[in-house]
PDB file of N, CA and C in Angstrom:
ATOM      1  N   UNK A   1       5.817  -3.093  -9.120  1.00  0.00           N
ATOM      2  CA  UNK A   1       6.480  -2.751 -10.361  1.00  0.00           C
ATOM      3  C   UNK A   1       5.844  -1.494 -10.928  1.00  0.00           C
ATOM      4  N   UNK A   2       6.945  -0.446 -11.306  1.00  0.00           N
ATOM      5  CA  UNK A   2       5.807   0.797 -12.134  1.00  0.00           C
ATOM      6  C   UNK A   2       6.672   0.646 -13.321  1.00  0.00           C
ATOM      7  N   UNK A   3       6.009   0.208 -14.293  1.00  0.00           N
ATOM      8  CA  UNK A   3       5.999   0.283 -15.924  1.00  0.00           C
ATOM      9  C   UNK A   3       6.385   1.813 -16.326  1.00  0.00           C
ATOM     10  N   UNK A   4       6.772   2.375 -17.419  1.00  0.00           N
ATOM     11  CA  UNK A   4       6.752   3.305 -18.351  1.00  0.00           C
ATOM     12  C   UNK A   4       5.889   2.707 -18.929  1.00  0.00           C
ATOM     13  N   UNK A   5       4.694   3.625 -19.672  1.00  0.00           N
ATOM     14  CA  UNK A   5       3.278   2.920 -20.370  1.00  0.00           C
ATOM     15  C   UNK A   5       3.643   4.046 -21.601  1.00  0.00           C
ATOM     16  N   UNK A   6       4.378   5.282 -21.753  1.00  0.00           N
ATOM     17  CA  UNK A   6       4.584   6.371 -22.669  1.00  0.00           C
ATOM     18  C   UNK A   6       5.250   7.342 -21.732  1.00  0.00           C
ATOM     19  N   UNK A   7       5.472   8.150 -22.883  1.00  0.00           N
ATOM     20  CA  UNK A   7       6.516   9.384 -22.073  1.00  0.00           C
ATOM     21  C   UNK A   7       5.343   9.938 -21.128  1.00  0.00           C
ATOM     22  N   UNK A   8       4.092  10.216 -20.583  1.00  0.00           N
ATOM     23  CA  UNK A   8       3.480  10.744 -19.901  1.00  0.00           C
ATOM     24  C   UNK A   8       2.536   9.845 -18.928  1.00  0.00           C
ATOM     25  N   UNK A   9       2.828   8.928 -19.277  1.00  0.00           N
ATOM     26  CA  UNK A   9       2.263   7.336 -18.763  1.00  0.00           C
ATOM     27  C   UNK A   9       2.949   6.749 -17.520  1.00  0.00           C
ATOM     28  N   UNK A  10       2.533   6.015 -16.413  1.00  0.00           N
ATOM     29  CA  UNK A  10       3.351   5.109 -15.694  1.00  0.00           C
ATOM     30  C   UNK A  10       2.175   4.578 -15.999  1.00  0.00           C
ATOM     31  N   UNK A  11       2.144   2.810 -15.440  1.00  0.00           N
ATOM     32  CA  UNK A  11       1.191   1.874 -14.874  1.00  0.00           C
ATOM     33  C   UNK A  11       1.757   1.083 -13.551  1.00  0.00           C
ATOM     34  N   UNK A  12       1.049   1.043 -12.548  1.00  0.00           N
ATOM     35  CA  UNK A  12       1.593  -0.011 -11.817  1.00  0.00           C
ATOM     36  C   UNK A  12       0.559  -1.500 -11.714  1.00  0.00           C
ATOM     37  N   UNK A  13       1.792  -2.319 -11.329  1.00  0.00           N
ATOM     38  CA  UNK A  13       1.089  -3.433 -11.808  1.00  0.00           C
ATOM     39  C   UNK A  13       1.918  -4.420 -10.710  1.00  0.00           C
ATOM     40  N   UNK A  14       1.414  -6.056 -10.683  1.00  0.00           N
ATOM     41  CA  UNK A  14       1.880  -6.713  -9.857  1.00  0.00           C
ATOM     42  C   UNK A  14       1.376  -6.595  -8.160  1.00  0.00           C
ATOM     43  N   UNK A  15       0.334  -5.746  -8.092  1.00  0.00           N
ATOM     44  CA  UNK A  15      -0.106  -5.715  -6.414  1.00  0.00           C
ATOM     45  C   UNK A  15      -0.961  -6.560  -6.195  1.00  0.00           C
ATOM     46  N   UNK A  16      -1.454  -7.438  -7.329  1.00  0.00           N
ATOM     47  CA  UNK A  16      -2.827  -8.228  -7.075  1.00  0.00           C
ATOM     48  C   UNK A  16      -1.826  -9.904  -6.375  1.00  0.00           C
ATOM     49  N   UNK A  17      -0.592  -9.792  -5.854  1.00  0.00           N
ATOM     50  CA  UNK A  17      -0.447 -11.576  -5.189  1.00  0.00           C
ATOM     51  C   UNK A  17      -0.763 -11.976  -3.822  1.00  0.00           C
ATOM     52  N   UNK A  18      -0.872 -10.795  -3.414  1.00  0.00           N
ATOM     53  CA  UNK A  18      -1.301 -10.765  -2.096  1.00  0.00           C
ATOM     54  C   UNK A  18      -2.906 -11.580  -1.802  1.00  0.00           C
ATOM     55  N   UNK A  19      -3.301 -11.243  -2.674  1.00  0.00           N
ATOM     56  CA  UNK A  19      -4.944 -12.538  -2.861  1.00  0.00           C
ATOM     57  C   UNK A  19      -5.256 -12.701  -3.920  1.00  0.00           C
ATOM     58  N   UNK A  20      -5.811 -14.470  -3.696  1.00  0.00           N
ATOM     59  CA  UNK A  20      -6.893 -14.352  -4.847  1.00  0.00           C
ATOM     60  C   UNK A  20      -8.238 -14.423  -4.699  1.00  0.00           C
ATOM     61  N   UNK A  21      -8.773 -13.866  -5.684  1.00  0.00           N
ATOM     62  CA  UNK A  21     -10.025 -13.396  -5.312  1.00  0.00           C
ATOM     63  C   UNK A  21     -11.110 -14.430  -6.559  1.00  0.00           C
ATOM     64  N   UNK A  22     -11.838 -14.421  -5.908  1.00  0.00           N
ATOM     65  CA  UNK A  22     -12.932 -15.843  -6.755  1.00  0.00           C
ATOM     66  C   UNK A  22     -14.701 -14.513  -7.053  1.00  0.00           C
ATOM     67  N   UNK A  23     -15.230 -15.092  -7.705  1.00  0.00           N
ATOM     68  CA  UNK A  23     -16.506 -14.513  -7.843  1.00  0.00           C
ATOM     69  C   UNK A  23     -17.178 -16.259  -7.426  1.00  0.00           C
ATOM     70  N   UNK A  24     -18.221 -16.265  -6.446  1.00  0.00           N
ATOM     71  CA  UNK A  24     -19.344 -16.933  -5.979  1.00  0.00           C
ATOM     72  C   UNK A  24     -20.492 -16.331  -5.828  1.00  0.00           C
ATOM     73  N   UNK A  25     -21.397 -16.898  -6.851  1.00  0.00           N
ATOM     74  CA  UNK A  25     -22.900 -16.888  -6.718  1.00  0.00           C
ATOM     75  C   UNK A  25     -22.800 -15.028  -6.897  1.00  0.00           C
ATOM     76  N   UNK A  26     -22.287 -14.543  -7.464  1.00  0.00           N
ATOM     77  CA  UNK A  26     -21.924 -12.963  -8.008  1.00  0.00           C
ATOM     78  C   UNK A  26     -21.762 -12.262  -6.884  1.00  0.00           C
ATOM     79  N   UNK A  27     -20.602 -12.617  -5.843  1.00  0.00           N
ATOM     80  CA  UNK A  27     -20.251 -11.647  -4.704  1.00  0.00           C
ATOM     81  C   UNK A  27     -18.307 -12.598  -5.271  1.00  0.00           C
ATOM     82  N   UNK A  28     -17.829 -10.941  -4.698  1.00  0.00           N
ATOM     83  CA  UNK A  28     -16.336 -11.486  -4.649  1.00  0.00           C
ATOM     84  C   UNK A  28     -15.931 -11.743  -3.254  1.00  0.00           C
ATOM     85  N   UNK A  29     -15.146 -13.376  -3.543  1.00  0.00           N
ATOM     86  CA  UNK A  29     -14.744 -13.572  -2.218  1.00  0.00           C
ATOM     87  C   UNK A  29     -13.203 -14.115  -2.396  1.00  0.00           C
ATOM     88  N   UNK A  30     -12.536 -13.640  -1.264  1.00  0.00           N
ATOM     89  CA  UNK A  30     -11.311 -13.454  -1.440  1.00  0.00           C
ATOM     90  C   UNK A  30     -10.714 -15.133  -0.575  1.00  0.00           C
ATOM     91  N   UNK A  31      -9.729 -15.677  -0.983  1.00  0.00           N
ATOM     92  CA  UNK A  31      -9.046 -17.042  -0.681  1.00  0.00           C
ATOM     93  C   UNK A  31      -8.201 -16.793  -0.921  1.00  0.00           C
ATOM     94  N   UNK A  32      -6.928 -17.453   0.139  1.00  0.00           N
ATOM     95  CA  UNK A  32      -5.661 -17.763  -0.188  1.00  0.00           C
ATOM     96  C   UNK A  32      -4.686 -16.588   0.216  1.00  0.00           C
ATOM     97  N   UNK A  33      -5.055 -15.886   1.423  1.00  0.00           N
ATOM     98  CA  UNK A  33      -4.659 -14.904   2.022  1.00  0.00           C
ATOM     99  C   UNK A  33      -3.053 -14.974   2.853  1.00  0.00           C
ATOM    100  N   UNK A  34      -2.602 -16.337   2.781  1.00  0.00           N
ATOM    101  CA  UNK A  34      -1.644 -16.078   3.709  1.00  0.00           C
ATOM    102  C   UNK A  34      -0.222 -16.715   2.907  1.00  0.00           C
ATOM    103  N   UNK A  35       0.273 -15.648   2.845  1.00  0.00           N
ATOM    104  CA  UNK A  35       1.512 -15.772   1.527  1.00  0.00           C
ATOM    105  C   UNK A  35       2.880 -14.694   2.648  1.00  0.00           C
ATOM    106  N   UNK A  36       3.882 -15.097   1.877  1.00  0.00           N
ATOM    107  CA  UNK A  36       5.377 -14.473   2.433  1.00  0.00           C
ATOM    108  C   UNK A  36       5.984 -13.837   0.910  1.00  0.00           C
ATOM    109  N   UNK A  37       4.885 -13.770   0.157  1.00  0.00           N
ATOM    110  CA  UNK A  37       4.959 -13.488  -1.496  1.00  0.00           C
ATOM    111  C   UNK A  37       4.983 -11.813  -1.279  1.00  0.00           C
ATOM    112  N   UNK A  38       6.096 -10.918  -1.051  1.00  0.00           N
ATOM    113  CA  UNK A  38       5.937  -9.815  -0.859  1.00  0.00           C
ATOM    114  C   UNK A  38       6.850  -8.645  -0.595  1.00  0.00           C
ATOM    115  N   UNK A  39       7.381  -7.591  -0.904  1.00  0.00           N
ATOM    116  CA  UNK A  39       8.724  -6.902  -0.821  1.00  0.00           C
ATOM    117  C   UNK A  39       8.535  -6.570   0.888  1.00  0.00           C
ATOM    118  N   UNK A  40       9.342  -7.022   1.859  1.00  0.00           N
ATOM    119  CA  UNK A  40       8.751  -6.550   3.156  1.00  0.00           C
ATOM    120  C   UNK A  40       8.643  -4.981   3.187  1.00  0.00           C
ATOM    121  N   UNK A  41       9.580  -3.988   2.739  1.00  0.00           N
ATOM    122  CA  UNK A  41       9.406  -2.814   2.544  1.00  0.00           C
ATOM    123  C   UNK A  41       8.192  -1.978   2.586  1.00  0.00           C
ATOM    124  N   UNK A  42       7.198  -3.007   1.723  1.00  0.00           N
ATOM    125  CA  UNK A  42       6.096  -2.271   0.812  1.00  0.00           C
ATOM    126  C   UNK A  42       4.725  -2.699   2.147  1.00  0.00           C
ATOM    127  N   UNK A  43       5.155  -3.729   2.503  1.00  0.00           N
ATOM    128  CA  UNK A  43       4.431  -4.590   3.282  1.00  0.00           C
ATOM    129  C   UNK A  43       3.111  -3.735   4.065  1.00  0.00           C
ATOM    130  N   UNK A  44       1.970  -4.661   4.305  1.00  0.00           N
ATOM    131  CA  UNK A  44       1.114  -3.823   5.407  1.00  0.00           C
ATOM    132  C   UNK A  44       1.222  -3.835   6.993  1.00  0.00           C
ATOM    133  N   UNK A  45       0.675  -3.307   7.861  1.00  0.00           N
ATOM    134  CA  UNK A  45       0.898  -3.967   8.850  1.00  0.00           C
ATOM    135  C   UNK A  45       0.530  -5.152   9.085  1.00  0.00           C
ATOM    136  N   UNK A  46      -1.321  -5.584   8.851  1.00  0.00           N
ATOM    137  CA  UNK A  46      -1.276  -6.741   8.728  1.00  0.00           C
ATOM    138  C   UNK A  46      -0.657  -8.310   8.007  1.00  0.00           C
ATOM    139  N   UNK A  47       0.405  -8.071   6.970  1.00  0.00           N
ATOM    140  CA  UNK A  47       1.232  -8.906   6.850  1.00  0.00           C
ATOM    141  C   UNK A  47       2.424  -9.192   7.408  1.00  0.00           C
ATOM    142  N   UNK A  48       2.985  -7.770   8.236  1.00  0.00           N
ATOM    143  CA  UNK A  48       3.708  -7.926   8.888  1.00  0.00           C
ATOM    144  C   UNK A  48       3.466  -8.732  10.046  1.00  0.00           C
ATOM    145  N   UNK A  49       2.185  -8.563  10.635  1.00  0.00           N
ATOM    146  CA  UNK A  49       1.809  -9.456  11.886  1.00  0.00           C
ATOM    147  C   UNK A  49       0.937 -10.653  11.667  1.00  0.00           C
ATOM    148  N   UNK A  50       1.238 -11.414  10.493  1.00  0.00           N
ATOM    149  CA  UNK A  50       0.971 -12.590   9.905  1.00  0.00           C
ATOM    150  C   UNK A  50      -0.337 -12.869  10.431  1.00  0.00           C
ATOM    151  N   UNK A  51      -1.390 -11.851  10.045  1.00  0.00           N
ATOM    152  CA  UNK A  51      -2.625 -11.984  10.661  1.00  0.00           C
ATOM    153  C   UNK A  51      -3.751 -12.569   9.141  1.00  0.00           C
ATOM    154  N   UNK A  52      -4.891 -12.863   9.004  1.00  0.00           N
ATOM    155  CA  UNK A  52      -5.746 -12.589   8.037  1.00  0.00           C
ATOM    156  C   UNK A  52      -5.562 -11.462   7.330  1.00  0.00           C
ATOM    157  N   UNK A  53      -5.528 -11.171   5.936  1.00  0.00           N
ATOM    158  CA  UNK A  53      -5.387 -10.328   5.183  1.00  0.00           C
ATOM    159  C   UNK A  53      -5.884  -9.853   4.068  1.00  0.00           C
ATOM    160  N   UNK A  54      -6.568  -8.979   3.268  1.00  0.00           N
ATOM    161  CA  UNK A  54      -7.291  -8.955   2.065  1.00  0.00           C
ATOM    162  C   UNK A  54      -6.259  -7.955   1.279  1.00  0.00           C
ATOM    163  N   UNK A  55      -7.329  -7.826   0.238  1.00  0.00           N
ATOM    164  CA  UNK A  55      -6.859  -6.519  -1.067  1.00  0.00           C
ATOM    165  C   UNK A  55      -6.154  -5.541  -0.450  1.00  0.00           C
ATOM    166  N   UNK A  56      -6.636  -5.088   0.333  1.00  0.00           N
ATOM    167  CA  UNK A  56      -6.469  -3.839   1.198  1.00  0.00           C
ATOM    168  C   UNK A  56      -4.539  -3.412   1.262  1.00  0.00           C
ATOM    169  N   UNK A  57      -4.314  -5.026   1.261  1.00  0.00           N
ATOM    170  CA  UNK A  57      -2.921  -4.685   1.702  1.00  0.00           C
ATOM    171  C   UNK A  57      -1.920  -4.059   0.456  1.00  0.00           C
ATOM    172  N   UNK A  58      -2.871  -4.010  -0.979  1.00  0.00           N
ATOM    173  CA  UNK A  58      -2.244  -3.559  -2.050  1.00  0.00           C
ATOM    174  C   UNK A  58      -2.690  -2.202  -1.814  1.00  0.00           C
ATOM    175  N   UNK A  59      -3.646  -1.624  -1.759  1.00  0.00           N
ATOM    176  CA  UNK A  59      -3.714   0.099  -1.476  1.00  0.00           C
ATOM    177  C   UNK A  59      -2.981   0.548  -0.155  1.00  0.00           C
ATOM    178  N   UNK A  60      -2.497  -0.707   0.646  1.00  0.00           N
ATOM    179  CA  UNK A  60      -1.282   0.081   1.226  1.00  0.00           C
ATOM    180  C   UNK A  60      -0.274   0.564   0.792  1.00  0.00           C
ATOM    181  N   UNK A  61      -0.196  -0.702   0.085  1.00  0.00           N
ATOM    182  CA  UNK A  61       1.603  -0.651  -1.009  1.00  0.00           C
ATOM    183  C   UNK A  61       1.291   0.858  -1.802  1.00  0.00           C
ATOM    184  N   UNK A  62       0.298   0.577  -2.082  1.00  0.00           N
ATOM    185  CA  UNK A  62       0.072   1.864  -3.437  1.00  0.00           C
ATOM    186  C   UNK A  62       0.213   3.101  -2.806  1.00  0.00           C
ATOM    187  N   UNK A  63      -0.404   3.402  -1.467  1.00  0.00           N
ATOM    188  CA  UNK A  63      -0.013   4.532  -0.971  1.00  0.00           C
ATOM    189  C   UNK A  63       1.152   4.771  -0.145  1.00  0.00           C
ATOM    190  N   UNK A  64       1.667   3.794  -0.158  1.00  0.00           N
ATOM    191  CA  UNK A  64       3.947   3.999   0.645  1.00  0.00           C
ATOM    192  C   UNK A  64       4.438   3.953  -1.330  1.00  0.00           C
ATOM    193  N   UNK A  65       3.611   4.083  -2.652  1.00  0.00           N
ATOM    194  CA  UNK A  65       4.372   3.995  -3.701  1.00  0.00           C
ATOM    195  C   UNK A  65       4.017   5.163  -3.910  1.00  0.00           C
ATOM    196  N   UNK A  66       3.041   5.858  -3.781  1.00  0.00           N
ATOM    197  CA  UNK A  66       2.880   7.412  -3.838  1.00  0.00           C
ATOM    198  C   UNK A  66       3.633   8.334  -3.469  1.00  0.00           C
ATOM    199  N   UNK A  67       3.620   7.944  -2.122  1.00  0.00           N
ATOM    200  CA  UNK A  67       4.548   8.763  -1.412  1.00  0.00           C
ATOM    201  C   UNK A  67       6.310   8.814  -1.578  1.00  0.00           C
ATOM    202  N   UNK A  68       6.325   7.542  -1.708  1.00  0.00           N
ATOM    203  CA  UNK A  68       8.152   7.527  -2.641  1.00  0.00           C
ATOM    204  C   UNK A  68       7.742   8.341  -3.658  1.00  0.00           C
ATOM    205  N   UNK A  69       7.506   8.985  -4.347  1.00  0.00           N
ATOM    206  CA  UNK A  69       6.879   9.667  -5.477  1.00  0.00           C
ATOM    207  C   UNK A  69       6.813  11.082  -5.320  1.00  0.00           C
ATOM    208  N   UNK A  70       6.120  11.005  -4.514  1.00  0.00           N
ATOM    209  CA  UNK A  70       6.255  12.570  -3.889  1.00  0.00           C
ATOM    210  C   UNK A  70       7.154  13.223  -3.558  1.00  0.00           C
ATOM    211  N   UNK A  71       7.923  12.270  -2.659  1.00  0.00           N
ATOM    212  CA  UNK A  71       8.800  13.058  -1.252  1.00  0.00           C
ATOM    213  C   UNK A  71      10.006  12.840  -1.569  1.00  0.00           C
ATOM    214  N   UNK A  72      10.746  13.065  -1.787  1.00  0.00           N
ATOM    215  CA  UNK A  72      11.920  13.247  -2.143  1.00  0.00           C
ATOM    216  C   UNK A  72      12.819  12.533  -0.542  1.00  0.00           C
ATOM    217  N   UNK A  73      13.615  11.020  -0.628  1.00  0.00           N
ATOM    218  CA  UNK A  73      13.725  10.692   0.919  1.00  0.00           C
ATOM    219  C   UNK A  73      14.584   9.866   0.505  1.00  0.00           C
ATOM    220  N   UNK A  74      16.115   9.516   1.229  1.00  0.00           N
ATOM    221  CA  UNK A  74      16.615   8.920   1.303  1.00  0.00           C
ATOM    222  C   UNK A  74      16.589   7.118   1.849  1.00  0.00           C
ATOM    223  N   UNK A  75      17.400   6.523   1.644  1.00  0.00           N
ATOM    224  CA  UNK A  75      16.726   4.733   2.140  1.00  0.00           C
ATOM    225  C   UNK A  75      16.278   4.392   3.339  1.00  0.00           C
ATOM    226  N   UNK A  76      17.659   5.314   4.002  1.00  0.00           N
ATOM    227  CA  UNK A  76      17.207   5.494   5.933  1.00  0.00           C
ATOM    228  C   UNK A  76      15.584   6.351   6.087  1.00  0.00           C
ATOM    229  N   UNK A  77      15.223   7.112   5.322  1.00  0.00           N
ATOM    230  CA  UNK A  77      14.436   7.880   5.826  1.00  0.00           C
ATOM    231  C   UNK A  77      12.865   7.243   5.109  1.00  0.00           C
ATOM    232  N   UNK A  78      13.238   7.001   4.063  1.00  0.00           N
ATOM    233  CA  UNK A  78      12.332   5.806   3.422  1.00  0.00           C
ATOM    234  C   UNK A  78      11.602   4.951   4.316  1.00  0.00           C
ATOM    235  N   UNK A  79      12.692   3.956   4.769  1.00  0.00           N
ATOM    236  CA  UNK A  79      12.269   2.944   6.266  1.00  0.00           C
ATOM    237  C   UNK A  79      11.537   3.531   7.156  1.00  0.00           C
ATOM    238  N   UNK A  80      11.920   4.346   8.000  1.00  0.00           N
ATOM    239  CA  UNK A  80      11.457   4.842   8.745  1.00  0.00           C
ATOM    240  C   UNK A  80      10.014   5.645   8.752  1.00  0.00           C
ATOM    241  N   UNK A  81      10.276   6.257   7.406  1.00  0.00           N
ATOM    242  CA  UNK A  81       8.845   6.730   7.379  1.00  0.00           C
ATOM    243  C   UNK A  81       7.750   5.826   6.870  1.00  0.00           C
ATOM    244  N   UNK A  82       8.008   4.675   6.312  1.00  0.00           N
ATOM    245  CA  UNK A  82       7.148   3.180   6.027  1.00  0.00           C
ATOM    246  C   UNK A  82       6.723   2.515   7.037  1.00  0.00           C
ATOM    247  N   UNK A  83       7.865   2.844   8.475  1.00  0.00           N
ATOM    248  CA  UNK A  83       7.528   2.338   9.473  1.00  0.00           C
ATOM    249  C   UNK A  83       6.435   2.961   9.928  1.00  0.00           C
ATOM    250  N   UNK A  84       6.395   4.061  10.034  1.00  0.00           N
ATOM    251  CA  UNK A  84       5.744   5.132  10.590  1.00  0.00           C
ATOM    252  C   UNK A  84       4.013   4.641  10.156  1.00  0.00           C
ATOM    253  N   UNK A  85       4.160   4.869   8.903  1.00  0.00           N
ATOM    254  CA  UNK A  85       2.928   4.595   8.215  1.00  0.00           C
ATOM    255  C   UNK A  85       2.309   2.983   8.997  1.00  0.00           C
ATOM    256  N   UNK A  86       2.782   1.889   8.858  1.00  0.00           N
ATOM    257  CA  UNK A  86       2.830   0.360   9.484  1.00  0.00           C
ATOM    258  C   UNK A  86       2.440   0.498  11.092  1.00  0.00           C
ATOM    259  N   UNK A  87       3.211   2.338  11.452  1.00  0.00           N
ATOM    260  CA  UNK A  87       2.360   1.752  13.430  1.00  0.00           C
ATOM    261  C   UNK A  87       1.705   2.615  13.366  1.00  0.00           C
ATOM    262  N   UNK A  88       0.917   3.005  12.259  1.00  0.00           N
ATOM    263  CA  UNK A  88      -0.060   4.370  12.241  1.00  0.00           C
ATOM    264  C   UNK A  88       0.394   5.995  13.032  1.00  0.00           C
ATOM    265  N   UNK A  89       1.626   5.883  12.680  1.00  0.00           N
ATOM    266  CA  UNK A  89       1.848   7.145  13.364  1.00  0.00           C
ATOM    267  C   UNK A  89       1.862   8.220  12.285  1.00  0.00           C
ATOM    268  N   UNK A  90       2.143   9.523  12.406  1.00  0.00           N
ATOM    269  CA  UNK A  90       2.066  10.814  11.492  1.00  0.00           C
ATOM    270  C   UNK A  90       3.344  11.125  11.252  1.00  0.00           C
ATOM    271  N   UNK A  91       3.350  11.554   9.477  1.00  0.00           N
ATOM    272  CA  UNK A  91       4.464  11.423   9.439  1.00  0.00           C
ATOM    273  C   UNK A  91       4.789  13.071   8.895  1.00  0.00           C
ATOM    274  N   UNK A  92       5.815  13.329   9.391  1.00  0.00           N
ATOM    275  CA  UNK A  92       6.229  14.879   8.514  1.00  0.00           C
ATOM    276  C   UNK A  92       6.397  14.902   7.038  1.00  0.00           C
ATOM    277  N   UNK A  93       6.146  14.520   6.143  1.00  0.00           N
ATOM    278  CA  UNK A  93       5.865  14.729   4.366  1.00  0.00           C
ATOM    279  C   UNK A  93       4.997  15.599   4.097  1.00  0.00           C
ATOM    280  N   UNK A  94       5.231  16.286   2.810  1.00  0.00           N
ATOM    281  CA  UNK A  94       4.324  16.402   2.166  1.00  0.00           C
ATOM    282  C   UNK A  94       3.551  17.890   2.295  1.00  0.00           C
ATOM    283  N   UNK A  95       4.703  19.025   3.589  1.00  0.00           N
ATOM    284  CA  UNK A  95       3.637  19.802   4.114  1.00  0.00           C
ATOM    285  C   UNK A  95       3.063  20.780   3.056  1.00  0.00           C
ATOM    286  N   UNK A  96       3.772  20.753   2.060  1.00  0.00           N
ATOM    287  CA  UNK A  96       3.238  21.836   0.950  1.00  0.00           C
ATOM    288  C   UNK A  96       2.187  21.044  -0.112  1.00  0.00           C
ATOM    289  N   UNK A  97       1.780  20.130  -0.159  1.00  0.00           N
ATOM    290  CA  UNK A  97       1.102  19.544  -0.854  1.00  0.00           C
ATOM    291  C   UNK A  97      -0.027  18.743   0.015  1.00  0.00           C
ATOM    292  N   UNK A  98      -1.033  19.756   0.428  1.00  0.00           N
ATOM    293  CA  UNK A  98      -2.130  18.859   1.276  1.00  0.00           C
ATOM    294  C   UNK A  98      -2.934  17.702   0.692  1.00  0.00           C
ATOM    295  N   UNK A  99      -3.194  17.933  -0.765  1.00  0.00           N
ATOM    296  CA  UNK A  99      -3.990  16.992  -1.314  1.00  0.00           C
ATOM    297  C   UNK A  99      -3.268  15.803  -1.630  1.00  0.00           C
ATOM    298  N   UNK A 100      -1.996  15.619  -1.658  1.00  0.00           N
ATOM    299  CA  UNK A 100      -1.153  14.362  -1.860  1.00  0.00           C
ATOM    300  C   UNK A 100      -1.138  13.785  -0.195  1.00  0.00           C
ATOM    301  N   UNK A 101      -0.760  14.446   0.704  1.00  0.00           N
ATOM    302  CA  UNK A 101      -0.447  13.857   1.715  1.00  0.00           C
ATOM    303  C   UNK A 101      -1.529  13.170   2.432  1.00  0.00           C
ATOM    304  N   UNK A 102      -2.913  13.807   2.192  1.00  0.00           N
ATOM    305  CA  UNK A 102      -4.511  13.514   2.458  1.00  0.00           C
ATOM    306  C   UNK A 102      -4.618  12.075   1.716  1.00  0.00           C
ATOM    307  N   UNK A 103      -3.984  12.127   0.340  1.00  0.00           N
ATOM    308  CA  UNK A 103      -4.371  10.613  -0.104  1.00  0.00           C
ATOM    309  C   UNK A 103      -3.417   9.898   0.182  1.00  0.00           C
ATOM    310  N   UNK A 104      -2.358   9.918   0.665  1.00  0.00           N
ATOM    311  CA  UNK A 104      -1.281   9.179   1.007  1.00  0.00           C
ATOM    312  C   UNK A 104      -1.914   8.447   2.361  1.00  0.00           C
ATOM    313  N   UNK A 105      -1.858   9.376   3.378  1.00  0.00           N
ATOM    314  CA  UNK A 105      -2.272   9.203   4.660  1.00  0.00           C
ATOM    315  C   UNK A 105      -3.926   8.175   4.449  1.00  0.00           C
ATOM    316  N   UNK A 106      -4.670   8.506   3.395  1.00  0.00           N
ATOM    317  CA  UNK A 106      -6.137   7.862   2.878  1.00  0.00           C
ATOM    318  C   UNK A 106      -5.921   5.951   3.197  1.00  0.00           C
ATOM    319  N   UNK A 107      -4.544   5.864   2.467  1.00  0.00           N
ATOM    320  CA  UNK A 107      -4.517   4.672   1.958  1.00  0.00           C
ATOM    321  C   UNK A 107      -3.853   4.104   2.798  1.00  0.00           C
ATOM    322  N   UNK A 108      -2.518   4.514   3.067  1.00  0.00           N
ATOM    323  CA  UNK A 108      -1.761   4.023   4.414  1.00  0.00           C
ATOM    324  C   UNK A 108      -2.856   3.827   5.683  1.00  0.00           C
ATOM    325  N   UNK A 109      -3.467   4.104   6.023  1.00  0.00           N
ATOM    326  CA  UNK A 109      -4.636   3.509   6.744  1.00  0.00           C
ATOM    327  C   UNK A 109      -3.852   2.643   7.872  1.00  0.00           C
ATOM    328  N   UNK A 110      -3.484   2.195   9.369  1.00  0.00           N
ATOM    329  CA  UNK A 110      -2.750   1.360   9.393  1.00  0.00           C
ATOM    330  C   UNK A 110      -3.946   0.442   9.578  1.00  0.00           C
ATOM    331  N   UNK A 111      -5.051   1.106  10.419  1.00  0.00           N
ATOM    332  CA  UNK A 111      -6.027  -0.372  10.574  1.00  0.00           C
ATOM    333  C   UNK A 111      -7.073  -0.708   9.371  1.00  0.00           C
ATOM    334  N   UNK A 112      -6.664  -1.812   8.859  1.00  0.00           N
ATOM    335  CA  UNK A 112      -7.362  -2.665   7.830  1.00  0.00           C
ATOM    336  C   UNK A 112      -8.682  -2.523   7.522  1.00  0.00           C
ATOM    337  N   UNK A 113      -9.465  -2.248   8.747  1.00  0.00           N
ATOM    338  CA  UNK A 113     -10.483  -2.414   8.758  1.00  0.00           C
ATOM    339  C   UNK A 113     -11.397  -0.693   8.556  1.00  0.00           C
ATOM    340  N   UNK A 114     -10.639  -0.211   8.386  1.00  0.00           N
ATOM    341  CA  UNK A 114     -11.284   1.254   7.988  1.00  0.00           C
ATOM    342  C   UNK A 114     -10.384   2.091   6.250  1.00  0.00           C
ATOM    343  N   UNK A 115      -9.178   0.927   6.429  1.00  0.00           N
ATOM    344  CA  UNK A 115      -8.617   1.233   4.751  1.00  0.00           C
ATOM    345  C   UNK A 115      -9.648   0.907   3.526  1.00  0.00           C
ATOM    346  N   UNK A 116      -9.265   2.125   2.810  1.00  0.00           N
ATOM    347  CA  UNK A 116     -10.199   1.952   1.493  1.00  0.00           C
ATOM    348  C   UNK A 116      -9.824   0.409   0.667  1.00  0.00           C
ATOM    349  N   UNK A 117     -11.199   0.078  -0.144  1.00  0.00           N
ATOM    350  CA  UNK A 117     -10.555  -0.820  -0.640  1.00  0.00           C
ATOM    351  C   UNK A 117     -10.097  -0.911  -2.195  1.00  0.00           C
ATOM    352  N   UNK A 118      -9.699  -1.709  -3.051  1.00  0.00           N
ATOM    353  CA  UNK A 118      -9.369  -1.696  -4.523  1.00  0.00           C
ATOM    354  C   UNK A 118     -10.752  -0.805  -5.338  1.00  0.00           C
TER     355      UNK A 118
END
């Protein structure tokens, strides 16, 4: 969901269902990872391949919500380039704007295990 927060404002909000996250003994630990709670669109790869999953899979979303943002792309081309992002491939966006496409590409991450986290 991206809110209007003011005329110069967005917020996005709603990426935290993908987990919940507990504090134990003052470390955060994440439970309750395996949900169908999710726009497939936005999806990570690892939810797509109904594997173990953390936070991570919301700074995916956040960076395929950037990039709708950026790029100016039709629904067909939308898909496809979400796909793109999901089998880690490179995508043509963005060529005039290196510092958007650098954080786009940052977050889209396809393997989990080297994506930034929240």
């Amino acid at each position: 969901n991206i809110l209007f927060a003011g005329p110069d404002h967005l917020k996005i909000c709603d990426l935290g269902i993908a987990t919940n996250v507990v504090i134990v003994e003052g470390t955060e630990v994440t439970a309750g990872t395996r949900t169908d709670v999710s726009t497939p669109l936005y999806a990570a790869p690892e939810q797509t391949q109904w594997i173990h999953y953390t936070s991570k899979v919301d700074v995916f979303a956040l960076g395929l919500i950037f990039a709708e943002m950026c790029e100016i792309m039709d629904v067909f081309q939308r898909s496809k380039i979400f796909k793109n992002y999901r089998d880690g491939k490179v995508n043509n966006i963005l060529s005039d704007e290196p510092l958007a496409l650098r954080l786009i590409n940052y977050l889209t991450i396809a393997d989990h295990n080297i994506r930034p986290t929240c």
